[in-house]
Protein backbone atom coordinates (compact mmCIF):
# COMPACT_ATOMS: atom_id res chain seq x y z
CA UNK A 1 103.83 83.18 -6.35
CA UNK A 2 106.44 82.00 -3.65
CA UNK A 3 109.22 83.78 -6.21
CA UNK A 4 107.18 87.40 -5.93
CA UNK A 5 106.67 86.75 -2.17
CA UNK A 6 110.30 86.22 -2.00
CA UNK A 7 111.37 89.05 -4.10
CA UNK A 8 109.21 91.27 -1.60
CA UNK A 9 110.58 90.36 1.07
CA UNK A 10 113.87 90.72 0.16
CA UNK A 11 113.55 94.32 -0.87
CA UNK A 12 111.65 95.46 1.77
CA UNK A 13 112.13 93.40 4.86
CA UNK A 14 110.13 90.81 6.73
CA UNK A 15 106.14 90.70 7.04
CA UNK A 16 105.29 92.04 10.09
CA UNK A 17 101.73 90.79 9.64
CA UNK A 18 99.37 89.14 7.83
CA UNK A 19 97.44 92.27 6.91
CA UNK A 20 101.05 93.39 5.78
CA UNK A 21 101.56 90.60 3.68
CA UNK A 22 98.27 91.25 1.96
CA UNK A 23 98.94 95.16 1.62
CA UNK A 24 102.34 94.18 0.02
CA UNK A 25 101.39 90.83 -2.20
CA UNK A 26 98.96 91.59 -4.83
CA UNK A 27 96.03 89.60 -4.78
CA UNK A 28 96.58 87.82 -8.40
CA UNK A 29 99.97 87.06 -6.87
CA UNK A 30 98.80 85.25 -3.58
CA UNK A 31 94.86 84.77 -3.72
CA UNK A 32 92.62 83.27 -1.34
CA UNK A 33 93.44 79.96 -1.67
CA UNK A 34 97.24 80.26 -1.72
CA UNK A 35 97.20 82.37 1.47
CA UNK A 36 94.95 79.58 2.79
CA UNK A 37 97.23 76.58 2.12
CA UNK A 38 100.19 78.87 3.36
CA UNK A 39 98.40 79.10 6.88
CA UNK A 40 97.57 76.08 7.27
CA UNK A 41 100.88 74.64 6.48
CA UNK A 42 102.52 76.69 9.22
CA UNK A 43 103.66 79.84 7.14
CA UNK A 44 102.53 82.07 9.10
CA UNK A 45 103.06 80.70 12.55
CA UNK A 46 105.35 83.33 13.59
CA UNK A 47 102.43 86.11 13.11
CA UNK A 48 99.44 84.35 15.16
CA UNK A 49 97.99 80.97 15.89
CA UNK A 50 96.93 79.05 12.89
CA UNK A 51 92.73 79.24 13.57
CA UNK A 52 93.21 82.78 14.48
CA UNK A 53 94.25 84.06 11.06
CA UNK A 54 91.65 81.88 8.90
CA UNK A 55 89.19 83.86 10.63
CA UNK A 56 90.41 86.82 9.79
CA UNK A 57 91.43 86.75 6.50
CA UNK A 58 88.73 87.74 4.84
CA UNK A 59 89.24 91.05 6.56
CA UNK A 60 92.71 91.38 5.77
CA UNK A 61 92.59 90.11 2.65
CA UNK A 62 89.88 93.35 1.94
CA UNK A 63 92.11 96.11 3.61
CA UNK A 64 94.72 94.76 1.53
CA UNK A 65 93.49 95.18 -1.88
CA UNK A 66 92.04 98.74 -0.35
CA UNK A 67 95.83 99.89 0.14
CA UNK A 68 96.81 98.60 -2.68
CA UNK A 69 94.07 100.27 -4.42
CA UNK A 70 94.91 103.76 -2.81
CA UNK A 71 98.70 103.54 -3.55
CA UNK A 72 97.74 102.92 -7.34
CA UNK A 73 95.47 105.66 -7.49
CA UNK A 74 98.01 107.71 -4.91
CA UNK A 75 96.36 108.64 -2.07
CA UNK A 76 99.10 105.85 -0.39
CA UNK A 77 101.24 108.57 -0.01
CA UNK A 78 98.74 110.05 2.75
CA UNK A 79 99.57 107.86 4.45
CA UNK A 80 103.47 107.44 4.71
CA UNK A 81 104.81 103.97 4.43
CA UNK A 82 103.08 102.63 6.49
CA UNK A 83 98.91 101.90 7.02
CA UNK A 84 97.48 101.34 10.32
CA UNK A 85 94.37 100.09 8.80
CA UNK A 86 95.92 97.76 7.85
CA UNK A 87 96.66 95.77 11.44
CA UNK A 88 93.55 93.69 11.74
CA UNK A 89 93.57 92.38 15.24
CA UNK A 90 93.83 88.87 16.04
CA UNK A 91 90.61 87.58 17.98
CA UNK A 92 90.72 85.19 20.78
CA UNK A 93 90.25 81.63 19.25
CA UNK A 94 90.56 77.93 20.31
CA UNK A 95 93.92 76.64 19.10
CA UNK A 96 94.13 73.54 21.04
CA UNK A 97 92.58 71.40 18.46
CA UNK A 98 95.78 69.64 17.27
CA UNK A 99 93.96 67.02 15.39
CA UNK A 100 92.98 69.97 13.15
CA UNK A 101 96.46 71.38 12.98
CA UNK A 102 97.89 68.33 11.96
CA UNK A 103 95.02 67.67 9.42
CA UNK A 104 96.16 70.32 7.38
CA UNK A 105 99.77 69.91 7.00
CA UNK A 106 98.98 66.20 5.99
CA UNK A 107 96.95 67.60 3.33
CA UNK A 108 98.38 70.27 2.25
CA UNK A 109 102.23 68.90 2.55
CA UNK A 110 101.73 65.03 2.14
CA UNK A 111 103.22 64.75 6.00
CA UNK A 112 103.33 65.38 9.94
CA UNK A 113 105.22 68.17 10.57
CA UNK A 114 104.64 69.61 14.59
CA UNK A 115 103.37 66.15 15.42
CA UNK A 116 101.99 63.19 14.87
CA UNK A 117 97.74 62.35 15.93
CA UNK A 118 98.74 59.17 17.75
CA UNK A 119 101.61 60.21 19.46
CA UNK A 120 99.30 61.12 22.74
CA UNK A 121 97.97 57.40 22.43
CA UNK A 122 101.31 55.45 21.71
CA UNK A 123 100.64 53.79 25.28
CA UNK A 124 97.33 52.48 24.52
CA UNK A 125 98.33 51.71 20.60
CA UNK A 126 101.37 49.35 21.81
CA UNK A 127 98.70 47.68 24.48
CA UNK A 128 96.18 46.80 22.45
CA UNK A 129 97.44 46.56 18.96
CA UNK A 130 98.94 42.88 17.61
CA UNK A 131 101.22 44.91 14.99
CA UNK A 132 102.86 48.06 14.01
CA UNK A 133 102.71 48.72 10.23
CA UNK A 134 107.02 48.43 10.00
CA UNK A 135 108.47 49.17 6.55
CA UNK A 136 110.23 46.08 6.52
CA UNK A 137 106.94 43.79 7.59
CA UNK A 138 105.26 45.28 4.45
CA UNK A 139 108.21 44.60 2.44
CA UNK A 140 108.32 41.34 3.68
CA UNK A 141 104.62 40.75 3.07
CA UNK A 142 104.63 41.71 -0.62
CA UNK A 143 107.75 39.41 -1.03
CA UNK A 144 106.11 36.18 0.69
CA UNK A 145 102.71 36.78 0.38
CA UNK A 146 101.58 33.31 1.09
CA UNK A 147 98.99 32.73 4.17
CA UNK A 148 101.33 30.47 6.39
CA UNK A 149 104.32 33.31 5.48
CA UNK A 150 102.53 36.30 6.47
CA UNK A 151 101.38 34.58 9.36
CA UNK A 152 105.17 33.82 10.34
CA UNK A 153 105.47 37.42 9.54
CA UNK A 154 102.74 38.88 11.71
CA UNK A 155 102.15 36.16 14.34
CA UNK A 156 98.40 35.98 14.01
CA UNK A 157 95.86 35.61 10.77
CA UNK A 158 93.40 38.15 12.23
CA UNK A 159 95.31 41.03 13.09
CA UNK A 160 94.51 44.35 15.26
CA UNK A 161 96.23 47.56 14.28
CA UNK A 162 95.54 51.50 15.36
CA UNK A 163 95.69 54.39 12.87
CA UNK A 164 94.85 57.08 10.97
CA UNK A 165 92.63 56.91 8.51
CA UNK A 166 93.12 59.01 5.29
CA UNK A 167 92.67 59.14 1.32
CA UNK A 168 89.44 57.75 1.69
CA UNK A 169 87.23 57.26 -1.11
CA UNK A 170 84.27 54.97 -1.45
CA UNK A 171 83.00 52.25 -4.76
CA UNK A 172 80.29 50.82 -5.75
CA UNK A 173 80.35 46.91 -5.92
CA UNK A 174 78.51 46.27 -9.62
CA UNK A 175 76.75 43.30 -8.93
CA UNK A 176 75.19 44.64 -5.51
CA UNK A 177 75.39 48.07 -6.37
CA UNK A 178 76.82 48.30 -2.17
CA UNK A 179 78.95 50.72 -1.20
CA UNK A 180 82.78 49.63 0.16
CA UNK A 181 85.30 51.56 0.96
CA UNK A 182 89.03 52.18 0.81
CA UNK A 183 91.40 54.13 3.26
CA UNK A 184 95.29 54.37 3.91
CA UNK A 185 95.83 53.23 7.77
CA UNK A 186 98.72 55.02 9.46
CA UNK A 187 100.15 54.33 12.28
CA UNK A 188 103.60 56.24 13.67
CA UNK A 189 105.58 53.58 11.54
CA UNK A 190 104.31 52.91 8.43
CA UNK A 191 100.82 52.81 6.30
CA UNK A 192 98.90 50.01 4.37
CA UNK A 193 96.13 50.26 1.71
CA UNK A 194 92.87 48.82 3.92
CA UNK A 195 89.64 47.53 2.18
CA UNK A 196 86.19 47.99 3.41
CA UNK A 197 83.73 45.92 2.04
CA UNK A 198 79.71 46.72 1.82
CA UNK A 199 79.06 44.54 5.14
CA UNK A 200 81.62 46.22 7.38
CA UNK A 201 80.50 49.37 5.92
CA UNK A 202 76.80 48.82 6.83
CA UNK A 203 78.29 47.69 10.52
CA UNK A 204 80.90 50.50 11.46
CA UNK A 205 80.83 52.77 8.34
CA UNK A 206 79.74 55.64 10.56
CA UNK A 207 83.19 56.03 12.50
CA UNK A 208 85.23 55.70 8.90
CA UNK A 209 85.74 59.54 7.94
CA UNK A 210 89.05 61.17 7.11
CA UNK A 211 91.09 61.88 9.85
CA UNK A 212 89.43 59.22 11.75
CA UNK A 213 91.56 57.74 14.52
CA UNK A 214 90.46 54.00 14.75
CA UNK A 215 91.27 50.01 16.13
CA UNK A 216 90.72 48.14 12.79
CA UNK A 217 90.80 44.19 13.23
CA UNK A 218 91.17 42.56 9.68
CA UNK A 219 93.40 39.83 7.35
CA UNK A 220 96.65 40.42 5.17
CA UNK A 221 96.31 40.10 1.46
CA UNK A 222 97.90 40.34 -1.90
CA UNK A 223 95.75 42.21 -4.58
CA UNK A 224 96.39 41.87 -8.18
CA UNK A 225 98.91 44.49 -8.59
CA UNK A 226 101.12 42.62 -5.58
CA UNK A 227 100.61 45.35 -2.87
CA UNK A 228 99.71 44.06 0.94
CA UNK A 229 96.08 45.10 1.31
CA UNK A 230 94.26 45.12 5.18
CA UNK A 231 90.93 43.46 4.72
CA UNK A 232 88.84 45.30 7.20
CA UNK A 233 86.69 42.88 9.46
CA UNK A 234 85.28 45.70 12.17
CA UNK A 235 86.76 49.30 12.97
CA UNK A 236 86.14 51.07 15.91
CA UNK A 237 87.28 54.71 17.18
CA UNK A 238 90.40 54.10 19.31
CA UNK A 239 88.65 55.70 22.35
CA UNK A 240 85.66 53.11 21.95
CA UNK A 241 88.54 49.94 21.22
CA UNK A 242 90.34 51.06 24.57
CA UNK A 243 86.91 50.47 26.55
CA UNK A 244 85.76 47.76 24.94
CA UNK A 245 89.48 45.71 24.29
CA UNK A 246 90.97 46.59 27.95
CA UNK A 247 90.67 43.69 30.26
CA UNK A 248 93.35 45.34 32.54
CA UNK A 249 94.08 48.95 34.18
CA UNK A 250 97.87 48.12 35.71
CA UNK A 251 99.37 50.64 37.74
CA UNK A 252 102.94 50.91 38.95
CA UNK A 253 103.63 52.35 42.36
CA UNK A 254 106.77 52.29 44.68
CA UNK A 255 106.07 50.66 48.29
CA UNK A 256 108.28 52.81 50.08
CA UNK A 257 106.25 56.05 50.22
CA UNK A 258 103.27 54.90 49.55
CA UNK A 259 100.49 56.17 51.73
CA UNK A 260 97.39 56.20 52.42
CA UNK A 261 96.28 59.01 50.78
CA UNK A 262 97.67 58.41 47.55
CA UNK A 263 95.74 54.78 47.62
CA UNK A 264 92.59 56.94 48.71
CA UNK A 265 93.07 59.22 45.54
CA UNK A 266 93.41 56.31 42.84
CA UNK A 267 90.46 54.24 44.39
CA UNK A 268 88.24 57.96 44.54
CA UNK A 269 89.51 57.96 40.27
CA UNK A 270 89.00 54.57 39.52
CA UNK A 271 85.09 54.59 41.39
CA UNK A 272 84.34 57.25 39.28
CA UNK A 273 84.58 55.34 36.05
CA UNK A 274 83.47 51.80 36.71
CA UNK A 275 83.49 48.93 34.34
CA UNK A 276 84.53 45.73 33.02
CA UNK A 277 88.24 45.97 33.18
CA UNK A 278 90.55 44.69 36.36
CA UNK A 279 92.63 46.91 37.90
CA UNK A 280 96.01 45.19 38.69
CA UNK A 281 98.27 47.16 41.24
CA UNK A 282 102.57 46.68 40.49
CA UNK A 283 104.33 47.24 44.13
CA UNK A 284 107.95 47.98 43.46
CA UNK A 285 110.10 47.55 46.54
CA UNK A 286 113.31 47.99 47.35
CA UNK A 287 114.66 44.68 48.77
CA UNK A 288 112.01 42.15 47.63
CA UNK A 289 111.16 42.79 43.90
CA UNK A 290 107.65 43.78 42.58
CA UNK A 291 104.44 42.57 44.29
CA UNK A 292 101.72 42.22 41.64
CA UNK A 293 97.78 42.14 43.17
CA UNK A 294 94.41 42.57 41.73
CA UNK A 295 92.22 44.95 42.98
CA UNK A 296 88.61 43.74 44.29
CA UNK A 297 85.58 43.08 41.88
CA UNK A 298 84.23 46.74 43.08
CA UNK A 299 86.95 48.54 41.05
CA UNK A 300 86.44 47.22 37.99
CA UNK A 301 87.08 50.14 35.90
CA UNK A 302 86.20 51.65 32.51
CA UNK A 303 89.74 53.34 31.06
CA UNK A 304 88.22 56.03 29.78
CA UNK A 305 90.26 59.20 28.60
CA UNK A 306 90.03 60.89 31.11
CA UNK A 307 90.38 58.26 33.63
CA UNK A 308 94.15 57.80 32.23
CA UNK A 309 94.78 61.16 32.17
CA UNK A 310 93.86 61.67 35.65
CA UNK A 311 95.80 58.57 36.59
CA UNK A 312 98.69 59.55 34.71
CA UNK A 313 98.48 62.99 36.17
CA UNK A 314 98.94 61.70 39.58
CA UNK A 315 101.30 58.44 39.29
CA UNK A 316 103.08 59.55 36.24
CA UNK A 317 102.77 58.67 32.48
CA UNK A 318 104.94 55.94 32.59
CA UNK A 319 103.42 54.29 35.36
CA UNK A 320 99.81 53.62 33.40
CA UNK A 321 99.25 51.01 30.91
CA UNK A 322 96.27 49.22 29.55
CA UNK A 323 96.14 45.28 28.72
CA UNK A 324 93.71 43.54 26.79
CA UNK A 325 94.98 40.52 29.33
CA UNK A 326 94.18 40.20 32.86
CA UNK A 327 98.41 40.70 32.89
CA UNK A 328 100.42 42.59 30.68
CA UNK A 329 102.52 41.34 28.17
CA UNK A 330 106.51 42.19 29.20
């Protein structure tokens, strides 16, 4: 298929369309599914937003094999060289559902391509997770996979690490006949194997699904074959783990400047969203370092999604983090 698609286009010049790809690639050359996969991997990206031409495929897809059908019966040359039933216009569709986007390329090409599905959460990931899944940690793992090594290795037994989870397939346990469940984790460093088992998957199985961006807390282990394996203890969605792990909203501000509206616009934020988790205040100043203080116990806040983005929005993204200590680790 790619070698026809190729030949076409070097005879006769670019695809101006979709609907002009499908008048000019036969059908048994490019079906349905190959015009799918080539959409969703970012093919056609130049001609239209990705969700725009699933929907209508179909359509061009069937004026397609229409002007085919007229050029091989020749009423094609009615119509000159070129068909203008064949421009299907592009309807208005949602495209900001990157999660989606990025879905597909991982399936269809084995990678990220335009992006990565943590990379809007690295902030919170590096807060509240105890590890990032390094190359050379897992290396290091399979090679000393002893408790007291991978604990040198890590830093702590039970271990809390955000991801995506994909390749997931479930088993059947033949004694129980339970259901467990096995997933890749990635993270924007690396990937480990992670195991499920029947209990965790009766306790948080509902927020396991493909795609799934979780907090999973769980214990490094060598299976037969020698691979490092994450033995799943509880998994949470990542937007659930940043409520619930949080114990600290800190906020950087510069002294010199700051006013009292800008104070009156974080505490209006921040009362919106109450909760368990302290918000800590960083005062930079110019002559006398940083001045650290702890809001009262009426701003506890809960640092929701939105909360950060509004936060970030008006002190700047650098200038948010979240700590699952009452003071950040430096």
């Amino acid at each position: 298929a790619a070698e026809k698609i190729e030949a076409e286009r070097a005879a006769h010049g670019a695809f101006g369309s979709l609907a002009n790809f499908c008048e000019r690639i036969e059908g048994q050359t490019a079906n349905r599914k190959v015009l799918e996969s080539l959409i969703k991997s970012g093919a056609f990206d130049a001609m239209g937003g990705r969700q725009q031409l699933m929907t209508v495929l179909p359509q061009a897809m069937e004026r397609g094999a229409r002007r085919q059908a007229d050029k091989a019966s020749g009423q094609g040359s009615l119509f000159g060289g070129a068909s203008a039933e064949a421009d299907v216009p592009l309807p208005d569709v949602d495209e900001t559902l990157e999660r989606t986007r990025l879905s597909y390329e991982k399936e269809l090409l084995g990678c990220y391509v335009t992006g990565h599905p943590l990379a809007q959460y690295e902030s919170e990931i590096s807060s509240l997770s105890t590890m990032t899944l390094e190359p050379v940690i897992l290396q290091l793992s399979t090679q000393s996979l002893r408790a007291d090594a991978l604990e040198t290795v890590t830093g702590a037994s039970t271990l809390k690490i955000a991801g995506v989870a994909t390749h997931l397939r479930h088993g059947v346990v033949k004694k129980s006949k339970e259901t467990f469940a096995r997933f890749q984790l990635e993270d924007l460093e690396g990937s480990i194997e992670a195991l499920a088992w029947p209990e965790v998957v009766k306790r948080c199985g509902q927020h396991l699904s493909a795609g799934a961006i979780l907090m999973v807390t769980g214990t490094l282990q060598r299976e037969a074959e020698g691979r490092p394996t994450l033995i799943v203890k509880e998994l949470m969605p990542l937007a659930e783990a940043q409520v619930r792990l949080t114990r600290a909203l800190h906020l950087t501000l510069a002294a010199q400047g700051l006013d009292e509206p800008m104070l009156a616009s974080i505490r209006q934020l921040v009362s919106l969203s109450p909760g368990d988790a302290s918000l800590v205040l960083h005062l930079k100043t110019l002559h006398h370092g940083e001045a650290v203080l702890e809001a009262a116990q009426d701003l506890k806040v809960s640092p929701t999604g939105e909360l950060l983005a509004q936060l970030r929005a008006l002190v700047g993204e650098e200038n948010v983090r979240l700590a699952d200590r009452l003071y950040a680790r430096t």
